[in-house]
Protein backbone atom coordinates (compact mmCIF):
# COMPACT_ATOMS: atom_id res chain seq x y z
CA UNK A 1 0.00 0.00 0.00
CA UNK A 2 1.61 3.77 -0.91
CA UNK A 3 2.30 5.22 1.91
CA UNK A 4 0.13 8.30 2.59
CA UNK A 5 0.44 11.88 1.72
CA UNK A 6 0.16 15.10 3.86
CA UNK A 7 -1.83 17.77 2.91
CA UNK A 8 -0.91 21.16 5.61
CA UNK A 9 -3.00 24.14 4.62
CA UNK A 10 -6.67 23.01 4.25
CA UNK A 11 -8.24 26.38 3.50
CA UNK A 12 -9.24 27.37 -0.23
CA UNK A 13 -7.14 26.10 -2.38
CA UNK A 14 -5.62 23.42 0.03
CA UNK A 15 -9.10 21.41 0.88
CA UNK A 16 -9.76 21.34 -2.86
CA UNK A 17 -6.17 20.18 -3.99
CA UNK A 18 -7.07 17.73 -0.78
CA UNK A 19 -10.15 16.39 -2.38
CA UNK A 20 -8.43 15.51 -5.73
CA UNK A 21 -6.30 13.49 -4.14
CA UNK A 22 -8.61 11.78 -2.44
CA UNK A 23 -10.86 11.44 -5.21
CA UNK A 24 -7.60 9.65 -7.31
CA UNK A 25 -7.31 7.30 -4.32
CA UNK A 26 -4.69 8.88 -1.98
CA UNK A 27 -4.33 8.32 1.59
CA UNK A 28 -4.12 11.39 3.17
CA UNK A 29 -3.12 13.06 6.93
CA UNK A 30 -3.73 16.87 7.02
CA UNK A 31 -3.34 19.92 9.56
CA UNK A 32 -4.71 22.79 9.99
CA UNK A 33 -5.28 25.40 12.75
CA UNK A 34 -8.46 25.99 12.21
CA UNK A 35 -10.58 23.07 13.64
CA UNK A 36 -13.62 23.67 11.42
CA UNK A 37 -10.90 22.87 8.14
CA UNK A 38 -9.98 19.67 10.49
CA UNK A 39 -13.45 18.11 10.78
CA UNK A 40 -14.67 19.28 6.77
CA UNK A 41 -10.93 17.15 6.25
CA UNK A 42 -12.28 13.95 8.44
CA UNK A 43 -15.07 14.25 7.01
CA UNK A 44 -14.00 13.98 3.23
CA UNK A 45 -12.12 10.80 4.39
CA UNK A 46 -8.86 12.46 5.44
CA UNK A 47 -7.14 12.29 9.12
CA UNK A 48 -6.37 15.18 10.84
CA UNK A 49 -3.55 15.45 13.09
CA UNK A 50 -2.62 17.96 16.01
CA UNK A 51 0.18 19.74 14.02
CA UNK A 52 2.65 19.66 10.81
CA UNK A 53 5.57 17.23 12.26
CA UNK A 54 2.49 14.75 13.53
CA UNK A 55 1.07 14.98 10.41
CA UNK A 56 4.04 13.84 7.86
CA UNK A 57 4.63 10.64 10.36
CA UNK A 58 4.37 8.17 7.40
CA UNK A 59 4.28 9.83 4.85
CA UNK A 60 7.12 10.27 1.41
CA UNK A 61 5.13 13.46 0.37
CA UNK A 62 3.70 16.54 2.26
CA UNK A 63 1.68 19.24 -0.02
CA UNK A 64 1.92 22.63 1.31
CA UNK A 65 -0.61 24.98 0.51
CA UNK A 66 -0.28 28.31 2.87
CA UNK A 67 -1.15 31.85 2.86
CA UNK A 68 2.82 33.29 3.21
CA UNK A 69 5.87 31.95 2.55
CA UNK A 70 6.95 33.43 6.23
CA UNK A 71 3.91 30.77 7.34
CA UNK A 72 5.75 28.10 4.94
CA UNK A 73 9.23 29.27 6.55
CA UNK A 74 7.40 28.41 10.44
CA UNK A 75 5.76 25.39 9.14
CA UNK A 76 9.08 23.90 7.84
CA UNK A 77 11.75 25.07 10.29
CA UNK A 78 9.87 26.43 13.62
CA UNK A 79 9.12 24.85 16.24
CA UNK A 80 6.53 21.21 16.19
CA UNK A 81 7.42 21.92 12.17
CA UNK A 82 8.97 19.44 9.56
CA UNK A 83 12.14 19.83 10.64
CA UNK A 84 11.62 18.45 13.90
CA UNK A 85 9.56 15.29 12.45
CA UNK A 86 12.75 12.69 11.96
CA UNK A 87 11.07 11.92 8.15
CA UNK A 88 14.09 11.69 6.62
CA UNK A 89 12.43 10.17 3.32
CA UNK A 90 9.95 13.05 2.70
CA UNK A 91 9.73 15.55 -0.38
CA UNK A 92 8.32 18.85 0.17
CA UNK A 93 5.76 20.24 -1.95
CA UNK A 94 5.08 24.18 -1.27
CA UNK A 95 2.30 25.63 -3.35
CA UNK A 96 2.39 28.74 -1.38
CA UNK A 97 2.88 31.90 -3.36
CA UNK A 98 5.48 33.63 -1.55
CA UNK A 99 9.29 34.96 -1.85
CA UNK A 100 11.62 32.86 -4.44
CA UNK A 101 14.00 33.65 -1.55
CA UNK A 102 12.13 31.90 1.17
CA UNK A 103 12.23 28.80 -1.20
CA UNK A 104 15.94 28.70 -0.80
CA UNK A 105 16.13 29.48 2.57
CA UNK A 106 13.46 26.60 3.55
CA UNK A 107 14.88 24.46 0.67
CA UNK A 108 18.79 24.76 2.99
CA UNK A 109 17.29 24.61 6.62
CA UNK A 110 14.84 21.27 5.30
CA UNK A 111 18.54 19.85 3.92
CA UNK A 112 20.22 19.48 6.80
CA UNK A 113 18.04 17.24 8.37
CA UNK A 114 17.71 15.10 5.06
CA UNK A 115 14.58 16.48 3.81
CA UNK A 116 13.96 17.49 0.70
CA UNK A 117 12.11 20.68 -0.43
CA UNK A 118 10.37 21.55 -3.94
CA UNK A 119 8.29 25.00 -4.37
CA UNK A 120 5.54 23.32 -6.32
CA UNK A 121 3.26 26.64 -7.17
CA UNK A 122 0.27 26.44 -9.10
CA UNK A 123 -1.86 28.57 -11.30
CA UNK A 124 -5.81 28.63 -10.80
CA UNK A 125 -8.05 29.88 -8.27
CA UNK A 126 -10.54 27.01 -6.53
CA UNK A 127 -13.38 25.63 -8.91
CA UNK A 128 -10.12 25.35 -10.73
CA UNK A 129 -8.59 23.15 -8.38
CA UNK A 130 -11.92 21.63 -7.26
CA UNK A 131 -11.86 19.96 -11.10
CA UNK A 132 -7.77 18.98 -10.88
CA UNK A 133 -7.43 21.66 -13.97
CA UNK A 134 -4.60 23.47 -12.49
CA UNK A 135 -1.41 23.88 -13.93
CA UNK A 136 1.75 22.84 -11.70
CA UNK A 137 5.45 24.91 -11.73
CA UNK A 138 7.87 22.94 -10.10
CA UNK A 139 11.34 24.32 -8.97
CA UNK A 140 13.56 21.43 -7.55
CA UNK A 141 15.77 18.54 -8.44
CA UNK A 142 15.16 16.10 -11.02
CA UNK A 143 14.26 13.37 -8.84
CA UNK A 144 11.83 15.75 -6.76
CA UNK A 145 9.98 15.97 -10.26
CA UNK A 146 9.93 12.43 -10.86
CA UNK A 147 8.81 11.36 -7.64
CA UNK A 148 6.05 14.40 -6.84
CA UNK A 149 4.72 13.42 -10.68
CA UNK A 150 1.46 11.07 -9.16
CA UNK A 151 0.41 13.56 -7.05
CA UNK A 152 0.82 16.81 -9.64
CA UNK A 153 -1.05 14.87 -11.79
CA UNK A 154 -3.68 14.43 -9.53
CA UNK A 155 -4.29 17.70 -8.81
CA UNK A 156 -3.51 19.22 -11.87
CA UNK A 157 -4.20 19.43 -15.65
CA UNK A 158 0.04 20.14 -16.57
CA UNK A 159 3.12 20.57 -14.84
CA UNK A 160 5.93 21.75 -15.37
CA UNK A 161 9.58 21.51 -14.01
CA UNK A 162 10.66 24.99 -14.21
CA UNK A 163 14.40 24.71 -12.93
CA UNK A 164 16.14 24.63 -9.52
CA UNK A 165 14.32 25.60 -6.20
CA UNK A 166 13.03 29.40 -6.06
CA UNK A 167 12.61 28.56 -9.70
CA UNK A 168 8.58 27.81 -9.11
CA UNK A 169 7.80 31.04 -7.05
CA UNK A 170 9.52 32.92 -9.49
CA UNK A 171 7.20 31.08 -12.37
CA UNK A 172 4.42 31.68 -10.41
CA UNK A 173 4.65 35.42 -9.66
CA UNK A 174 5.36 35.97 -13.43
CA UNK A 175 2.19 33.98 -14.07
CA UNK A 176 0.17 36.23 -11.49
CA UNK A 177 2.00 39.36 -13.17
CA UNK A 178 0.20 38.66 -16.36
CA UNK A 179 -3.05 37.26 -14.66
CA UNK A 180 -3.88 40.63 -12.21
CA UNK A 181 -3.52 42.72 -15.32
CA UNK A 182 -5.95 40.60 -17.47
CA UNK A 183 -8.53 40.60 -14.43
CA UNK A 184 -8.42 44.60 -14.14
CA UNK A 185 -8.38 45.12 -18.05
CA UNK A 186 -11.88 43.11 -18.17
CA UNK A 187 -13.23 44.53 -14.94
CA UNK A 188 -12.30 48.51 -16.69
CA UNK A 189 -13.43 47.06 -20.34
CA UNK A 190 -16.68 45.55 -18.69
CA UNK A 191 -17.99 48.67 -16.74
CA UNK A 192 -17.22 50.96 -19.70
CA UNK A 193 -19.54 48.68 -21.34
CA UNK A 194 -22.12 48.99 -18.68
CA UNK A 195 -21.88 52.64 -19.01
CA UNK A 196 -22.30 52.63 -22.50
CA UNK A 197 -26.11 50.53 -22.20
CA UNK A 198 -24.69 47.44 -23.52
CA UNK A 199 -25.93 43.58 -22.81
CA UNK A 200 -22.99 42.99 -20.56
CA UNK A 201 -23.59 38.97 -21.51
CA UNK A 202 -23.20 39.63 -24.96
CA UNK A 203 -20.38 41.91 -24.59
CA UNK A 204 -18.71 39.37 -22.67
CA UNK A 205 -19.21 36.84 -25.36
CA UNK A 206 -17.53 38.96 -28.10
CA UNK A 207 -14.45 39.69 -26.14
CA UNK A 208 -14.33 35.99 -25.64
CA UNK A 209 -14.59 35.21 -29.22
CA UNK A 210 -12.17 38.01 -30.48
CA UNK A 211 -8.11 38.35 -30.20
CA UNK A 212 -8.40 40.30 -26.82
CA UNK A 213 -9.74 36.88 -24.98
CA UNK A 214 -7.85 35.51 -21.92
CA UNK A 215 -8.94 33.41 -19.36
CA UNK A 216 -9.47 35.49 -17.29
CA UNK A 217 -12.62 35.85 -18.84
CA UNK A 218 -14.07 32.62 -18.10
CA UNK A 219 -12.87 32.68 -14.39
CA UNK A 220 -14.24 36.08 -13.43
CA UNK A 221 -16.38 37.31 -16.61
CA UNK A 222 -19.63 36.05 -14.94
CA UNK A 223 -18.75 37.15 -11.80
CA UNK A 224 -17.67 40.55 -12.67
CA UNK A 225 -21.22 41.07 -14.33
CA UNK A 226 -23.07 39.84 -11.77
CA UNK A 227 -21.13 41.99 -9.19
CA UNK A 228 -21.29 38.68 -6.90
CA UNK A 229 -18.36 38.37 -5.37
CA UNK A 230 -19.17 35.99 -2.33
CA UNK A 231 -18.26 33.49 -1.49
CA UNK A 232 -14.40 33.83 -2.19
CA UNK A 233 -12.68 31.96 -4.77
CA UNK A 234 -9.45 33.91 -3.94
CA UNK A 235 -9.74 36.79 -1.57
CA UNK A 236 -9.03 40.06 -2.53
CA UNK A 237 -6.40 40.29 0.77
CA UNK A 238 -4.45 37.79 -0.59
CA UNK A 239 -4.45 39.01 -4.55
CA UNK A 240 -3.18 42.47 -2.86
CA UNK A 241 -0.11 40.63 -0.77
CA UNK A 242 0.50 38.60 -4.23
CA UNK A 243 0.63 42.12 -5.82
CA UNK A 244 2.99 43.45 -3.81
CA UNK A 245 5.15 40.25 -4.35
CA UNK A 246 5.08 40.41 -8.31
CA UNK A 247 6.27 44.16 -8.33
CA UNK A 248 9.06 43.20 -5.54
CA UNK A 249 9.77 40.71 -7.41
CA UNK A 250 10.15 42.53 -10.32
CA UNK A 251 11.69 45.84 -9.60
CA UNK A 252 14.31 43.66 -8.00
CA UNK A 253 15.08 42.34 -11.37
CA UNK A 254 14.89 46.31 -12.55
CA UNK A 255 12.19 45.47 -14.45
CA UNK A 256 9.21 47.98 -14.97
CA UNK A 257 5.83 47.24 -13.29
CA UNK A 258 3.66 50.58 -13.96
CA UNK A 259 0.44 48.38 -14.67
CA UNK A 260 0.45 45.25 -12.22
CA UNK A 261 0.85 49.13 -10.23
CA UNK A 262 -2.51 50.32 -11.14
CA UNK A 263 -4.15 46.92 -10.02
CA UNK A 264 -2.27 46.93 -6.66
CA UNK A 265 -3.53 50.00 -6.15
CA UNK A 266 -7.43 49.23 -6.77
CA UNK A 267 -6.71 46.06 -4.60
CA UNK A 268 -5.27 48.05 -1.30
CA UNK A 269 -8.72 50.16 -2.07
CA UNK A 270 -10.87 47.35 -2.25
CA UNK A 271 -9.25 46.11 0.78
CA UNK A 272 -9.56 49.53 2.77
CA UNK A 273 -13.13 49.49 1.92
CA UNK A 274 -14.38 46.46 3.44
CA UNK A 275 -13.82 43.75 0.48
CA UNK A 276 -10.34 42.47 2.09
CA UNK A 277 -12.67 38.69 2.04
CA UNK A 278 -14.40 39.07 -1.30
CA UNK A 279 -13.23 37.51 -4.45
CA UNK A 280 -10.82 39.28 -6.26
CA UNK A 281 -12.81 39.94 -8.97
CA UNK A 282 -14.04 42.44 -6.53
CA UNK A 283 -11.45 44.71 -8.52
CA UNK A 284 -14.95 45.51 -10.32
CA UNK A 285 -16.23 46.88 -7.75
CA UNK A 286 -13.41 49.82 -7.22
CA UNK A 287 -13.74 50.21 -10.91
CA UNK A 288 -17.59 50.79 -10.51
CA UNK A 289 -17.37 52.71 -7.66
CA UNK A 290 -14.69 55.02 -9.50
CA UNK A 291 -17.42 55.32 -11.88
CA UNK A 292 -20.35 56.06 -9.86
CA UNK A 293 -22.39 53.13 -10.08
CA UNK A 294 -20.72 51.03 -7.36
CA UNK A 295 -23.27 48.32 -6.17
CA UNK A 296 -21.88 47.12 -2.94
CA UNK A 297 -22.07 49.57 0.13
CA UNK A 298 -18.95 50.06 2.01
CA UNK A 299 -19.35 48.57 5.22
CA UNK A 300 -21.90 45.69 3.75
């Protein structure tokens, strides 16, 4: 029998990633601080365990899926954290978004105690997840590829073994570079249509069809119309620390970040204004309320 895998991080994106591999036949132990995570987790036919090092006892693999990478950094080297399990088999998989830094510095502490440490990010908010369509960058060895392949493939629709570790953050923040722009260039493109008196549906549907369509339209097109952004498929709190990662990431490199800039900005609104927990596609609603025609009352 395989041994089992550990799934740490059982909020949004981590209880979904948790249920594909359970649906492809995975044992799995999990933990989480939050005891309501714990029992949905039990309930879904995972066991729950009292904290990280108890909860890789067992297992080759632990999936990390975490809000920061300073959270990943505690999880891995702090105190009652992997480092302190004596699973000298086990391959880290972080799918935190956080500092490529952080990576390496997790990646060295996790080495000298013989475990081994992959940031294994991933692109795709949760029905995403929920249907194992995301798409996996991995930045480790060659052998952490091959043997974290049954359990990518699980969750996702691709991977793909970007380079050495700090390699995947790095993917992913350049993914979420291009990604936060696309969301804020429909949200603008969708209330100048609204102002203009056209079927918002059918405008949708044409920019879909024609050479400005991303995906970003199917993941928040419907949403942005509908100006229904609960419950939370990503939170606008967390888009707005991502944001501030891709343009330190960049301007680190020297590179220019003037409109990921413009969307950081509408997400530290939206969070000042009472949407920090709303989906991100709440960027709409800055937009809107830029515009006059906001629809959610701040405060609600």
């Amino acid at each position: 029998m395989a041994a089992p895998v550990a799934v740490i991080g059982l909020g949004i994106m981590g209880s979904r990633m948790a249920g594909r591999l359970l649906s492809a036949g995975f044992s799995l132990r999990g933990y989480d601080p939050n005891p309501a995570r714990s029992e949905e987790f039990e309930a879904a036919g995972g066991t729950p365990t009292a904290s990280p090092a108890e909860a890789v006892q067992g297992c080759e693999i632990a999936l990390l899926s975490l809000l920061t990478s300073d959270i990943s950094r505690e999880v891995c080297l702090g105190e009652g954290g992997l480092s302190s399990s004596g699973s000298r088999s086990l391959l880290v998989l972080d799918a935190t978004t956080g500092r490529p830094e952080d990576a390496v510095v997790i990646a060295d502490g996790l080495a000298k105690v013989g475990i081994e440490y992959a940031d294994a990010t991933v692109s795709g908010n949760a029905p995403v997840a929920a249907r194992g369509e995301l798409v996996v960058m991995l930045g480790g060895s060659d052998d952490a590829y091959r043997r974290s392949r049954p359990v990518l493939e699980a969750i996702g629709r691709s991977h793909h073994h970007v380079g050495g570790v700090g390699s995947g953050a790095q993917a992913k923040l350049i993914v979420n570079h291009a990604l936060t722009i696309n969301r804020m260039a429909l949200a603008e493109a969708l209330v100048v249509a609204e102002l203009a008196g056209l079927d918002l549906n059918r405008m949708l549907e044409v920019l879909k069809d024609g050479v400005a369509y991303s995906k970003a339209m199917d993941l928040w097109g419907e949403r942005i119309i509908a100006g229904d952004h609960y419950p939370p498929s990503a939170r606008v709190r967390q888009s707005h620390k991502d944001a501030r990662l891709i343009t330190e990431h960049a301007q680190a490199l020297g590179a220019p970040t003037a409109l990921v800039d413009v969307v950081r900005a509408a997400l530290e609104e939206a969070e000042a204004s009472g949407l920090a927990d709303a989906d991100n596609s709440a960027v709409a609603e800055v937009v809107r309320r830029r515009a006059g025609i906001g629809r959610i009352e701040v405060g609600e």
